[in-house]
C-alpha atoms as a PDB file:
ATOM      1  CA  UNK A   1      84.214 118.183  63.671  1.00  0.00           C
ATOM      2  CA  UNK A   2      83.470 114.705  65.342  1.00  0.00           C
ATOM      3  CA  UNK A   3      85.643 112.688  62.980  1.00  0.00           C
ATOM      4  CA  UNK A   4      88.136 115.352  62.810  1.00  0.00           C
ATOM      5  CA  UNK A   5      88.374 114.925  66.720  1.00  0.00           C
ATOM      6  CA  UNK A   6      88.197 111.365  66.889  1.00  0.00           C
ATOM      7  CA  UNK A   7      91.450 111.242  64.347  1.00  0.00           C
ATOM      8  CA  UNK A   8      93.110 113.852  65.890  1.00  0.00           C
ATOM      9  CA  UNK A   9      92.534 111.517  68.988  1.00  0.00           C
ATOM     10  CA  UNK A  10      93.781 108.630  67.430  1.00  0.00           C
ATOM     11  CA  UNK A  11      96.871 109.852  65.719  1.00  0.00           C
ATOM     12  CA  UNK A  12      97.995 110.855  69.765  1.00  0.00           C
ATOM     13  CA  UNK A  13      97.485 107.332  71.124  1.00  0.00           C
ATOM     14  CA  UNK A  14      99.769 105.843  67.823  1.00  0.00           C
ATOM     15  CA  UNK A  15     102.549 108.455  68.837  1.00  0.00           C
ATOM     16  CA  UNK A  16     102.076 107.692  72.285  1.00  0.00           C
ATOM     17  CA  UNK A  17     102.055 103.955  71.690  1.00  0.00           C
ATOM     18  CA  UNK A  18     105.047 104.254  69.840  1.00  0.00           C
ATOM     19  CA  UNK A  19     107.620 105.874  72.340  1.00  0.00           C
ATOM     20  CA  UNK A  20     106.452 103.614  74.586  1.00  0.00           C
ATOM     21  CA  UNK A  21     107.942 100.776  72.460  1.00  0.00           C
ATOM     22  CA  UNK A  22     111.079 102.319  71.790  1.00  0.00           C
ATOM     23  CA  UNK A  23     113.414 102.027  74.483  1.00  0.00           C
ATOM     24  CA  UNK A  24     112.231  97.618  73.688  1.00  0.00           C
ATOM     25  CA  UNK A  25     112.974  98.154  70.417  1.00  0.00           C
ATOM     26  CA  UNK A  26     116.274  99.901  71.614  1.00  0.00           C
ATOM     27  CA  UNK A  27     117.210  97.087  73.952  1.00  0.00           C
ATOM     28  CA  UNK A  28     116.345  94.334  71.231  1.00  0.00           C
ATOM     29  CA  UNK A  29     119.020  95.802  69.198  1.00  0.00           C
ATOM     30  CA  UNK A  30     121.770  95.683  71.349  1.00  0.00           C
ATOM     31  CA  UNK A  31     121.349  92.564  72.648  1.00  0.00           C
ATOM     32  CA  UNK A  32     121.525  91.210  68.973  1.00  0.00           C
ATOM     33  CA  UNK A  33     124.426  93.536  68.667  1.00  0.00           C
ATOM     34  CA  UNK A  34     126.027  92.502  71.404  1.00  0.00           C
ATOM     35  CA  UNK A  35     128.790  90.453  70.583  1.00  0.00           C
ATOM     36  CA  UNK A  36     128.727  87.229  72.445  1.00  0.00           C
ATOM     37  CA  UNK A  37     131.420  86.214  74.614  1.00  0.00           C
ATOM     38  CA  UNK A  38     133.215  82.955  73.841  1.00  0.00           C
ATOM     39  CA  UNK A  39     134.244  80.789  77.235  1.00  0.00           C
ATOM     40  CA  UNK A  40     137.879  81.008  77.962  1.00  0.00           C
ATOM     41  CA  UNK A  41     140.357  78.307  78.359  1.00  0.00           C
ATOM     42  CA  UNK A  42     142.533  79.455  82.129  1.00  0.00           C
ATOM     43  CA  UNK A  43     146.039  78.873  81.186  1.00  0.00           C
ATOM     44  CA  UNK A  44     146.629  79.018  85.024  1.00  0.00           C
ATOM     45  CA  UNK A  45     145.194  75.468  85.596  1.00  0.00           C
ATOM     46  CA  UNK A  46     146.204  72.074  84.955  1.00  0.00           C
ATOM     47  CA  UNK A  47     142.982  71.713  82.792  1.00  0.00           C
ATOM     48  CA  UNK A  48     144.105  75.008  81.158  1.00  0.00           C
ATOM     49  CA  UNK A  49     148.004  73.638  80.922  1.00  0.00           C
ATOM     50  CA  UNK A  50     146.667  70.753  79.364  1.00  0.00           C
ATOM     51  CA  UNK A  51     143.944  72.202  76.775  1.00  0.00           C
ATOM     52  CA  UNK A  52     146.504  75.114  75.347  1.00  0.00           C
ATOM     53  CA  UNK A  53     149.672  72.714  74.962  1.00  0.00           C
ATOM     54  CA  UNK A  54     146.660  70.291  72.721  1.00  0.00           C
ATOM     55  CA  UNK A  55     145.697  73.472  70.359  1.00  0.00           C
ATOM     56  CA  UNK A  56     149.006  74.372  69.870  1.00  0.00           C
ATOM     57  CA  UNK A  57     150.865  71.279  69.657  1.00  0.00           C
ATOM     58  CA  UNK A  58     147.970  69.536  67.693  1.00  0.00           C
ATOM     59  CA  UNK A  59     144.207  69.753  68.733  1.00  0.00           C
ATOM     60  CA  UNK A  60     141.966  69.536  72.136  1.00  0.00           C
ATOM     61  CA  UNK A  61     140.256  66.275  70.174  1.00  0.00           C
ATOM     62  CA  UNK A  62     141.668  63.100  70.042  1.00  0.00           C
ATOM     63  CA  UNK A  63     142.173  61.312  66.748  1.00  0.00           C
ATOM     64  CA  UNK A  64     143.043  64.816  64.624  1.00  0.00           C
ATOM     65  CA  UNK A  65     145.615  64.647  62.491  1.00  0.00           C
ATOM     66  CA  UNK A  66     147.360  68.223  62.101  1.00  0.00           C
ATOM     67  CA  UNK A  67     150.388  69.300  59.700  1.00  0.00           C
ATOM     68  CA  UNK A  68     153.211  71.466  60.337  1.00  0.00           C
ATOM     69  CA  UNK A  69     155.216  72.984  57.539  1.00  0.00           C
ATOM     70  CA  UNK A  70     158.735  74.512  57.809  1.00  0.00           C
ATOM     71  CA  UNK A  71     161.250  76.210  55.247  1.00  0.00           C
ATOM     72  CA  UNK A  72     164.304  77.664  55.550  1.00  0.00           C
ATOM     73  CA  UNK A  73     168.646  77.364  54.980  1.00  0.00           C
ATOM     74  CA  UNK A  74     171.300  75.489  56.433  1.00  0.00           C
ATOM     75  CA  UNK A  75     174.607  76.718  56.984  1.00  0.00           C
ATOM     76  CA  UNK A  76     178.067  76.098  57.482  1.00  0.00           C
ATOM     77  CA  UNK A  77     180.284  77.056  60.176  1.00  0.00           C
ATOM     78  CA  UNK A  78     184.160  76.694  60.077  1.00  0.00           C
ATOM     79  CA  UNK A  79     187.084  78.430  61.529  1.00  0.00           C
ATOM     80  CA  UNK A  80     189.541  80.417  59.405  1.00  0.00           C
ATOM     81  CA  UNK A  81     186.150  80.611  56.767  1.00  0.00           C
ATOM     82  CA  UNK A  82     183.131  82.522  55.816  1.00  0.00           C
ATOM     83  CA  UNK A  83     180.072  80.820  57.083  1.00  0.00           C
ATOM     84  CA  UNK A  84     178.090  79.120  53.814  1.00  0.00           C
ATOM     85  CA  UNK A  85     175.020  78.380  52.918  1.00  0.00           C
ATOM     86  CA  UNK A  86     174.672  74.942  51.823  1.00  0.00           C
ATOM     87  CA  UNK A  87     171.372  73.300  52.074  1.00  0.00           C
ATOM     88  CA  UNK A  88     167.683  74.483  51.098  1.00  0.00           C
ATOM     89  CA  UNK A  89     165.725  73.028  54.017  1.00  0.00           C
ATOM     90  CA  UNK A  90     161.886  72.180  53.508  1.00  0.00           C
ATOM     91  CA  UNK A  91     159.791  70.047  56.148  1.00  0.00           C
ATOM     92  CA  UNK A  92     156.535  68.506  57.640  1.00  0.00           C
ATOM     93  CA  UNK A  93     155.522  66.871  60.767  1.00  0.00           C
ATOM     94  CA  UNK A  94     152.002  65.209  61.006  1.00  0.00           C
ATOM     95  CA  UNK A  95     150.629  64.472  64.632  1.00  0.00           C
ATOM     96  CA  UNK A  96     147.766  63.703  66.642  1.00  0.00           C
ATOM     97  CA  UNK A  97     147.013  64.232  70.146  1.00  0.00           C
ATOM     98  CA  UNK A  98     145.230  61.841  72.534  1.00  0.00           C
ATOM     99  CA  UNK A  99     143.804  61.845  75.969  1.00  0.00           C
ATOM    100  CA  UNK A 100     145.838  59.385  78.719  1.00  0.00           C
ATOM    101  CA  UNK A 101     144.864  59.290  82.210  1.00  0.00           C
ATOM    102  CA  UNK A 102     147.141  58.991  85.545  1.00  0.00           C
ATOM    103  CA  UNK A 103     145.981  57.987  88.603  1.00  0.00           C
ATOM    104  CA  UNK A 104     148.252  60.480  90.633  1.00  0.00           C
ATOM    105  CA  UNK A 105     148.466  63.096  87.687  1.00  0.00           C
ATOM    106  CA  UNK A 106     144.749  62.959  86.073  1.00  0.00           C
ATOM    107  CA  UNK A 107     144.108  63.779  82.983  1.00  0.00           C
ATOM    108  CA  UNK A 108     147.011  64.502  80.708  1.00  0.00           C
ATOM    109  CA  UNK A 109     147.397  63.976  76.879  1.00  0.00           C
ATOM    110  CA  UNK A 110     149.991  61.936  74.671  1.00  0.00           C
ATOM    111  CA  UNK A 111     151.626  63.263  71.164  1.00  0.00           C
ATOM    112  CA  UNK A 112     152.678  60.985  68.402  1.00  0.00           C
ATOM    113  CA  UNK A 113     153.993  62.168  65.098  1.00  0.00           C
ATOM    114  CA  UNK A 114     156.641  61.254  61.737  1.00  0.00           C
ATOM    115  CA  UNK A 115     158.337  64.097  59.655  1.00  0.00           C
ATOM    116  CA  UNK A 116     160.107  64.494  56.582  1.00  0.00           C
ATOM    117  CA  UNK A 117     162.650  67.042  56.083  1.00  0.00           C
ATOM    118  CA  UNK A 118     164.250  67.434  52.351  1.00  0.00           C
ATOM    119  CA  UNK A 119     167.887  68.854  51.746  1.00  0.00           C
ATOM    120  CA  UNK A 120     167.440  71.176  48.584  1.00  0.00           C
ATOM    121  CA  UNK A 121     169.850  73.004  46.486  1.00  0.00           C
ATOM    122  CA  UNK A 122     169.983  76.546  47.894  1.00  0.00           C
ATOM    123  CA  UNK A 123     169.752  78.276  44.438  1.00  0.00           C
ATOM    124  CA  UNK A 124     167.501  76.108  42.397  1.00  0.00           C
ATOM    125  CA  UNK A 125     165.355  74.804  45.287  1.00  0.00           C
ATOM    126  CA  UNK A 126     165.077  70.929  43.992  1.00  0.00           C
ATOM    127  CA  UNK A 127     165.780  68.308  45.954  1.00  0.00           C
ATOM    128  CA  UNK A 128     169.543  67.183  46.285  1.00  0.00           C
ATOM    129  CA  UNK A 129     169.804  64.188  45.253  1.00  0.00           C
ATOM    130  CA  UNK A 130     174.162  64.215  45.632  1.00  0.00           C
ATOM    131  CA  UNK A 131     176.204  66.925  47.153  1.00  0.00           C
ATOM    132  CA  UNK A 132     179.184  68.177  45.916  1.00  0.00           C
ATOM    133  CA  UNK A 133     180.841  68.561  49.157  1.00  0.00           C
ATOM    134  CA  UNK A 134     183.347  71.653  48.753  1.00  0.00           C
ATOM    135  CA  UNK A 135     185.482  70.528  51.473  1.00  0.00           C
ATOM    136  CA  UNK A 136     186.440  66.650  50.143  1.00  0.00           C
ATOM    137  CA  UNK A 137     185.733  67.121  46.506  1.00  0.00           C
ATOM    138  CA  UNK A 138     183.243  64.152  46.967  1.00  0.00           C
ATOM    139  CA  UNK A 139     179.755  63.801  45.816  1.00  0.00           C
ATOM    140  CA  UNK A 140     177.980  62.812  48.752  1.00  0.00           C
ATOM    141  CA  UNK A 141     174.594  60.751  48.361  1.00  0.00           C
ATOM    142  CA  UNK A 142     171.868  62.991  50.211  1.00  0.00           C
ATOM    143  CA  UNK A 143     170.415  61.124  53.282  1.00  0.00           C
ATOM    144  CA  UNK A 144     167.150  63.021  53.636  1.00  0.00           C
ATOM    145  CA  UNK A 145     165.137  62.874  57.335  1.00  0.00           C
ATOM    146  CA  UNK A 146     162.662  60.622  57.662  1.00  0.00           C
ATOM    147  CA  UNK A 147     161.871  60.035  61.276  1.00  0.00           C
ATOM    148  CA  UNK A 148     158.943  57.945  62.266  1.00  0.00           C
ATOM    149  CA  UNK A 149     158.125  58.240  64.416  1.00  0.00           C
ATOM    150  CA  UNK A 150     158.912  61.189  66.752  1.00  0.00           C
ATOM    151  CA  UNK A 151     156.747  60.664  69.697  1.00  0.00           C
ATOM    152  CA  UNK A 152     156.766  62.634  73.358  1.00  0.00           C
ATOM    153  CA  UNK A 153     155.932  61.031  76.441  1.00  0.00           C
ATOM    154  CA  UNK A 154     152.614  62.111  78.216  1.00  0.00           C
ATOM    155  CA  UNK A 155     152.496  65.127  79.404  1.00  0.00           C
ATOM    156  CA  UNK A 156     150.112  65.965  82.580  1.00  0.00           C
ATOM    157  CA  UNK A 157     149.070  69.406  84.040  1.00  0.00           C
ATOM    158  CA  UNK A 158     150.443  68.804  87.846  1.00  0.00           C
ATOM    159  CA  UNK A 159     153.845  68.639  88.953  1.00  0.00           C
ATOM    160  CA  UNK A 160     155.907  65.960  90.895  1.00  0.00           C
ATOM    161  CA  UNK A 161     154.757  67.704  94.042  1.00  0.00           C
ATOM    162  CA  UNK A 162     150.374  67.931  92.960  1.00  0.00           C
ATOM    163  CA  UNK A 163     150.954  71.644  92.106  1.00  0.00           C
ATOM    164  CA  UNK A 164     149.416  72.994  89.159  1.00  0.00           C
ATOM    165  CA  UNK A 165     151.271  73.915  86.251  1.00  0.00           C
ATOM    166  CA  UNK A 166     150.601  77.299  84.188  1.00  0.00           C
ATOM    167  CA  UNK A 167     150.724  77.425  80.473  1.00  0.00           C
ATOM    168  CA  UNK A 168     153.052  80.479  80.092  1.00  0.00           C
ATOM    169  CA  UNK A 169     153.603  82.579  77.262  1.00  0.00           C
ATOM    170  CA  UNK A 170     153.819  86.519  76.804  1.00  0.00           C
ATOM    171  CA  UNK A 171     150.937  88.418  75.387  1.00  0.00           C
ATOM    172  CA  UNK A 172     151.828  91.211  72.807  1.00  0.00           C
ATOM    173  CA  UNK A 173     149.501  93.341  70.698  1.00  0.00           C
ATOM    174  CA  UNK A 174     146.784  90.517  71.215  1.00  0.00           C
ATOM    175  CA  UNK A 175     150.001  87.468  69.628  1.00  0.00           C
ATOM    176  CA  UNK A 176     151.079  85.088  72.165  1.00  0.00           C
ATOM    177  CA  UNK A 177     154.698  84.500  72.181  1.00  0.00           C
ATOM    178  CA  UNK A 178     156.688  81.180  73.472  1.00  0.00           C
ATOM    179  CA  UNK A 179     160.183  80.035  72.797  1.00  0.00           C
ATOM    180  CA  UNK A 180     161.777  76.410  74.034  1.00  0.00           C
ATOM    181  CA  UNK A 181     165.380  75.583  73.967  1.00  0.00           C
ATOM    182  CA  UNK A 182     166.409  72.459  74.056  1.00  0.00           C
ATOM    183  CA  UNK A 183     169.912  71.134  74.261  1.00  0.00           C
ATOM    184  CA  UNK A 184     170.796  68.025  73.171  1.00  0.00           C
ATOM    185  CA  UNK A 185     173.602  65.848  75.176  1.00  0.00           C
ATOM    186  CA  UNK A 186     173.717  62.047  74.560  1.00  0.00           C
ATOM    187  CA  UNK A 187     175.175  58.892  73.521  1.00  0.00           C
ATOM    188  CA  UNK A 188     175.958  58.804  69.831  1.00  0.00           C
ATOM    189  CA  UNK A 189     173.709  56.568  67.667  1.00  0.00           C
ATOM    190  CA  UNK A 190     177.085  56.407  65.377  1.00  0.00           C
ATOM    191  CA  UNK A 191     179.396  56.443  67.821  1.00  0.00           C
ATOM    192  CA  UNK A 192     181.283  53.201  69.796  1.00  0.00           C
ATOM    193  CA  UNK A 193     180.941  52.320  73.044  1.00  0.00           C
ATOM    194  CA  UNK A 194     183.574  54.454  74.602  1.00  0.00           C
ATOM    195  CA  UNK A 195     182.081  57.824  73.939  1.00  0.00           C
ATOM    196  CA  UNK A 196     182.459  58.662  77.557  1.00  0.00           C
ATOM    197  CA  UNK A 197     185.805  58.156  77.715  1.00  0.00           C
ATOM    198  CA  UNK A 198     187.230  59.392  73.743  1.00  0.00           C
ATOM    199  CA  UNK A 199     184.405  61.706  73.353  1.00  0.00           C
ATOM    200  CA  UNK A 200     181.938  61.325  70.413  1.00  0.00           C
ATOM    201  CA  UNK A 201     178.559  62.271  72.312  1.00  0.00           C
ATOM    202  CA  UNK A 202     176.523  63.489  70.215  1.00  0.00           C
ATOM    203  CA  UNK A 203     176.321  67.361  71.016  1.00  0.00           C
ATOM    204  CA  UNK A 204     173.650  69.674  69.061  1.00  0.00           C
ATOM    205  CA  UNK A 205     170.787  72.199  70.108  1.00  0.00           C
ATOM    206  CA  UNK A 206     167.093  72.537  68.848  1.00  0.00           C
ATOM    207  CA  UNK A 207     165.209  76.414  69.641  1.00  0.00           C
ATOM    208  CA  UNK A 208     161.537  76.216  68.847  1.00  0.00           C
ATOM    209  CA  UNK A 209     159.636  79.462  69.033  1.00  0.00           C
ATOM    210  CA  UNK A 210     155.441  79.759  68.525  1.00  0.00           C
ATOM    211  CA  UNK A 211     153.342  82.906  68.049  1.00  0.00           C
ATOM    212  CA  UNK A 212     149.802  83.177  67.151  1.00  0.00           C
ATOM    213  CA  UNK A 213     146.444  84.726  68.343  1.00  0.00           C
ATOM    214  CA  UNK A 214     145.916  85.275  71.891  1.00  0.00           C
ATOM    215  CA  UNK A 215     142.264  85.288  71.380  1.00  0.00           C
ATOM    216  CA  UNK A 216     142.344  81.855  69.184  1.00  0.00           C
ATOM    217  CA  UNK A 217     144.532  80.362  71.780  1.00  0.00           C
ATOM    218  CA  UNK A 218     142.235  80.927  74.803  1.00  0.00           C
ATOM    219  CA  UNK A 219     138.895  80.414  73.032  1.00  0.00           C
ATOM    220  CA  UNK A 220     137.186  77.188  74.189  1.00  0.00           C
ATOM    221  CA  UNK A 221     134.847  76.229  71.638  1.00  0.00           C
ATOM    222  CA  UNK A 222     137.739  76.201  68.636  1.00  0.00           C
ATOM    223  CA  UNK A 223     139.846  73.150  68.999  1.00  0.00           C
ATOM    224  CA  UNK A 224     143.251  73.630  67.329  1.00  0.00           C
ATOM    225  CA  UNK A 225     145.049  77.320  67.208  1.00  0.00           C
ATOM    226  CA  UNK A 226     147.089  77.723  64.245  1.00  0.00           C
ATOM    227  CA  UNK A 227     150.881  79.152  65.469  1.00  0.00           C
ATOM    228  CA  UNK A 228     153.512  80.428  63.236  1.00  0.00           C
ATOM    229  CA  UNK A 229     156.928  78.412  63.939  1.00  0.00           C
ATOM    230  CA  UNK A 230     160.669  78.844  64.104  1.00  0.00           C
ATOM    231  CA  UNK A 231     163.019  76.458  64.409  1.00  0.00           C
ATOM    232  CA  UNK A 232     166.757  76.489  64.869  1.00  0.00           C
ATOM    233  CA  UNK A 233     169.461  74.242  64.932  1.00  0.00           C
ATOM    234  CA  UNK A 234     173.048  74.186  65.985  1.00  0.00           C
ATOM    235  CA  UNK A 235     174.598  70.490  65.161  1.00  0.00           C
ATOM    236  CA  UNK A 236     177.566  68.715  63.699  1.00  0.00           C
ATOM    237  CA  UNK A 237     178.377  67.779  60.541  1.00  0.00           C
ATOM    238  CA  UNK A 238     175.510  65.293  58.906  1.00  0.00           C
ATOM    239  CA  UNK A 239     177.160  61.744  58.789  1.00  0.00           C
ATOM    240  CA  UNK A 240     175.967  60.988  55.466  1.00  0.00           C
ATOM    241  CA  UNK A 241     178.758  64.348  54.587  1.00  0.00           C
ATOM    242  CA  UNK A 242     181.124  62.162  55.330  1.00  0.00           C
ATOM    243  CA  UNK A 243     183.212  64.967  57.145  1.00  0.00           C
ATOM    244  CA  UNK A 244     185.851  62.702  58.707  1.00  0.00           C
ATOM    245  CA  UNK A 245     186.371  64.899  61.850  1.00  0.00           C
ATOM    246  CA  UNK A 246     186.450  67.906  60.179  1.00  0.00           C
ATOM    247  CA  UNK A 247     186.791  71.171  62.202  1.00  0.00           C
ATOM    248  CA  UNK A 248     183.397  72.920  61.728  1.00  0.00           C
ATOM    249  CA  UNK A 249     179.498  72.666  62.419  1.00  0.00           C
ATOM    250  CA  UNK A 250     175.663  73.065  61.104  1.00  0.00           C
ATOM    251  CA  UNK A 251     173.277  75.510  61.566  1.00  0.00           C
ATOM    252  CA  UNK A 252     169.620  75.780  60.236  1.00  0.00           C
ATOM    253  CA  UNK A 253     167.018  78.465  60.585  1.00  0.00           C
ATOM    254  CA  UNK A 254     163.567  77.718  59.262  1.00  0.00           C
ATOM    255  CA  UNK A 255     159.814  79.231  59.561  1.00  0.00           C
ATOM    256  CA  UNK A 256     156.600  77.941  58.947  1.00  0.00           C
ATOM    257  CA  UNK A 257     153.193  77.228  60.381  1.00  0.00           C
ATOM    258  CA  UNK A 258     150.749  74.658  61.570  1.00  0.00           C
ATOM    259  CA  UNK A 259     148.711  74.032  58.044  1.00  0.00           C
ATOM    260  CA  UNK A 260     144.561  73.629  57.600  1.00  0.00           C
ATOM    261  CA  UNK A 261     145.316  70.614  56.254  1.00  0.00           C
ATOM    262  CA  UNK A 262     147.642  67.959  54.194  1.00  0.00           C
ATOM    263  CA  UNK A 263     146.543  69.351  51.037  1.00  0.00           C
ATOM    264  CA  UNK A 264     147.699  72.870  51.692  1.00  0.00           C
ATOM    265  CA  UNK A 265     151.635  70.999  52.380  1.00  0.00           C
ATOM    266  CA  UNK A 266     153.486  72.275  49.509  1.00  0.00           C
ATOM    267  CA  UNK A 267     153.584  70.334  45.859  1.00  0.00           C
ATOM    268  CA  UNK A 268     157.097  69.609  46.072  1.00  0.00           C
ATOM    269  CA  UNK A 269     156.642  68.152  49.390  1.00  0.00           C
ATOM    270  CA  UNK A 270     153.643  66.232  48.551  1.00  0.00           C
ATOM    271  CA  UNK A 271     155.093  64.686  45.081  1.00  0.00           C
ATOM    272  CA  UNK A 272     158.195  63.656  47.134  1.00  0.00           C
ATOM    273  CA  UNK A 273     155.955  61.918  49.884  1.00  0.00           C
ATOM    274  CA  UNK A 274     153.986  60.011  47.573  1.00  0.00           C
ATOM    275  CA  UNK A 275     156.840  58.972  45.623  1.00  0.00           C
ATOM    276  CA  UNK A 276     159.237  57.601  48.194  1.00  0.00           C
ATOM    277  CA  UNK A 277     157.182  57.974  51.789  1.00  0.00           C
ATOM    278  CA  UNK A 278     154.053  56.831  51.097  1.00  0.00           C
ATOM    279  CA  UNK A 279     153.491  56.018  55.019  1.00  0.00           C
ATOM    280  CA  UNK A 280     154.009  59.648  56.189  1.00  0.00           C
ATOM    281  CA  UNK A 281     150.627  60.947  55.092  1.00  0.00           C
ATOM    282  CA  UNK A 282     149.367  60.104  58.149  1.00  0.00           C
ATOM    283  CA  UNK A 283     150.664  60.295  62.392  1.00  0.00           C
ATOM    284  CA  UNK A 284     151.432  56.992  64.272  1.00  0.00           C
ATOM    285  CA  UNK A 285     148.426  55.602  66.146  1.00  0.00           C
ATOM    286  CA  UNK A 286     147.890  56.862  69.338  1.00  0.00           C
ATOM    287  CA  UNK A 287     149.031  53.841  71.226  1.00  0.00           C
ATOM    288  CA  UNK A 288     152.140  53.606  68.892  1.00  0.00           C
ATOM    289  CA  UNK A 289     154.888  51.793  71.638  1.00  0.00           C
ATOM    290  CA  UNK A 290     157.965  52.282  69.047  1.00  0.00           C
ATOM    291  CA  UNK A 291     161.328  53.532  70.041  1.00  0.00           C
ATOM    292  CA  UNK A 292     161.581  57.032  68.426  1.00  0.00           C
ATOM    293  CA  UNK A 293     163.480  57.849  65.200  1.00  0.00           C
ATOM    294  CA  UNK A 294     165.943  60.652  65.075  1.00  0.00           C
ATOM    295  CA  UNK A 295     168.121  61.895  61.753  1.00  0.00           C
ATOM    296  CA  UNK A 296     171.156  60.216  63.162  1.00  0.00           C
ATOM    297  CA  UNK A 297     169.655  56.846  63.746  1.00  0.00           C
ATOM    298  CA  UNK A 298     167.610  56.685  60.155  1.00  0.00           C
ATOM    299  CA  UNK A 299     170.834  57.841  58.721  1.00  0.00           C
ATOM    300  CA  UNK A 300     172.569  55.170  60.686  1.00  0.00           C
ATOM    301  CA  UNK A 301     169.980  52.502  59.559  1.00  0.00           C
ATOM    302  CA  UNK A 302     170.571  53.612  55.844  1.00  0.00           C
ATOM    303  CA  UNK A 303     174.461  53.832  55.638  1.00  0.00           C
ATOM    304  CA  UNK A 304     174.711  50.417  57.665  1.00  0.00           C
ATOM    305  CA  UNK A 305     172.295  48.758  55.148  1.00  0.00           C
ATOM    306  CA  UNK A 306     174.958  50.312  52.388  1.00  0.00           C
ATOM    307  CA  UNK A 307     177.548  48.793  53.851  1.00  0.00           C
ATOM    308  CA  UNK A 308     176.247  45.817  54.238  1.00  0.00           C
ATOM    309  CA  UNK A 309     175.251  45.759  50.361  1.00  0.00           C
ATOM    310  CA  UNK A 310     179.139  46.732  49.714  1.00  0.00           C
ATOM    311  CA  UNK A 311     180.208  44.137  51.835  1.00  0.00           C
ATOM    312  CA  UNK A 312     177.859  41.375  50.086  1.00  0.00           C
ATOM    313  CA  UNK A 313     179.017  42.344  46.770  1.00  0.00           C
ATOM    314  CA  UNK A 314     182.459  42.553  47.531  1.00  0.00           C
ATOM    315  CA  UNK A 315     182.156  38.730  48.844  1.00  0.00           C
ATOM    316  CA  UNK A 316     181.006  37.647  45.552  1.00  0.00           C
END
């Protein structure tokens, strides 16, 4: 009876002891549940401005190379005709971002980059090498882009006045949203000197639109968001066309995304870059001082340096 008693006893204290050490055992749980909350860029500040335009453009860290890719068509516009499509478009851009410093405007950032864009053959989808141009009966040599580099001036998260600047974009379903259009109204890299006066400017528009995860975008700890891209274009015709003042205009319409890394650029892209632009596997250096590159000026650098070979073998 004494043992049975003294067990008895003891199987009441390990029951008691036991509820007593639930609602621990409860709490230990949900904190380890408990997802934890990452810090949260404010797009509201100038810090903020900064820190979001860096993860989307390229990365909060300096000296991080990133890679865009883009794909799409190119058509043609011209009156009294169906619209064509005429190009295959497929391009990269590799940039870096780096931290500059203002003494009015703070802390800001710089962005310095090169891209290749290849004109394809809209069925096949290899690279043109000549196009047979349907309104001169020519075969055109293909100038392909090949900008380097294509840098932007710092940017800084105050305006002219000290006010902060916000980082806008619209939030839907959790994707951030963010479109920039940019016309384009300026002398000519082709042209003479008397643009202003004959006309000739050279007249075009670039639309740039971004969407991605909101919660990516505004997380602190992860350095680089990774947007999906569109990109439009309304321009005249290439130079290298040779249109000769032809009624009519460009457009292109292309999507892509910022990549993980060079490798995951596509093969066609890659085996054209190591075959004929080597130098575009990596940005321009942070403190790169160059003039920038644009399609019209590379192409201008490439048909004068034909001409000048024509000319040289015409003399002898």
């Amino acid at each position: 009876m004494l043992l049975r008693k003294f067990r008895q006893q003891g199987e009441q204290l390990m029951r008691l002891s036991s509820f007593t050490t639930l609602p621990a055992s409860f709490l230990l749980a949900g904190l380890l549940a408990a997802p934890i909350q990452a810090e949260t860029i404010d797009p509201n500040s100038a810090e903020g401005f900064v820190a979001l335009n860096r993860k989307v453009q390229c990365s909060t860290e300096d000296n991080s190379p990133q890679v865009f890719e883009w794909s799409g068509y190119g058509y043609s516009r011209v009156p009294g005709e169906p619209d064509r499509r005429i190009f295959g478009l497929l391009g990269m851009n590799v940039r870096q971002c780096g931290q500059v410093e203002d003494p009015d405007k703070g802390t800001g950032y710089r962005l310095v980059s090169k891209e290749i864009m290849l004109y394809l053959d809209p069925k096949t989808g290899e690279v043109l090498r000549t196009f047979d141009n349907p309104w001169t009966g020519e075969a055109n040599e293909v100038i392909h882009v090949a900008n380097d580099p294509v840098n932007q001036r710092p940017s800084f998260g105050v305006n002219a006045d000290g006010s902060e600047k916000a980082f806008t974009y619209r939030d839907i379903n959790g994707q951030y949203l963010i479109n920039y259009e940019i016309p384009l109204f300026y002398k000519n890299a082709m042209g003479g000197e008397y643009q202003k006066y004959v006309g000739g400017s050279y007249h075009a528009t670039e639309i740039f639109d971004f969407n991605g995860d909101v919660a990516e975008l505004l997380d602190e700890s992860q350095p680089v968001a990774y947007p999906v891209i569109s990109w439009v274009r309304l321009a005249p015709w290439l130079p290298w066309m040779e249109m000769n003042g032809r009624a009519g205009m460009l457009y292109f319409n292309a999507m892509g995304r910022k990549l993980l890394n060079y490798e995951q650029l596509s093969e066609l892209l890659k085996s054209e870059i190591a075959a004929n632009y080597p130098e575009y596997v990596a940005p321009p250096p942070l403190d790169d001082s160059r003039r920038n590159e644009t399609s019209w000026t590379y192409m201008k650098k490439i048909i004068d340096g034909r001409q000048s070979e024509e000319s040289s073998n015409t003399h002898h």
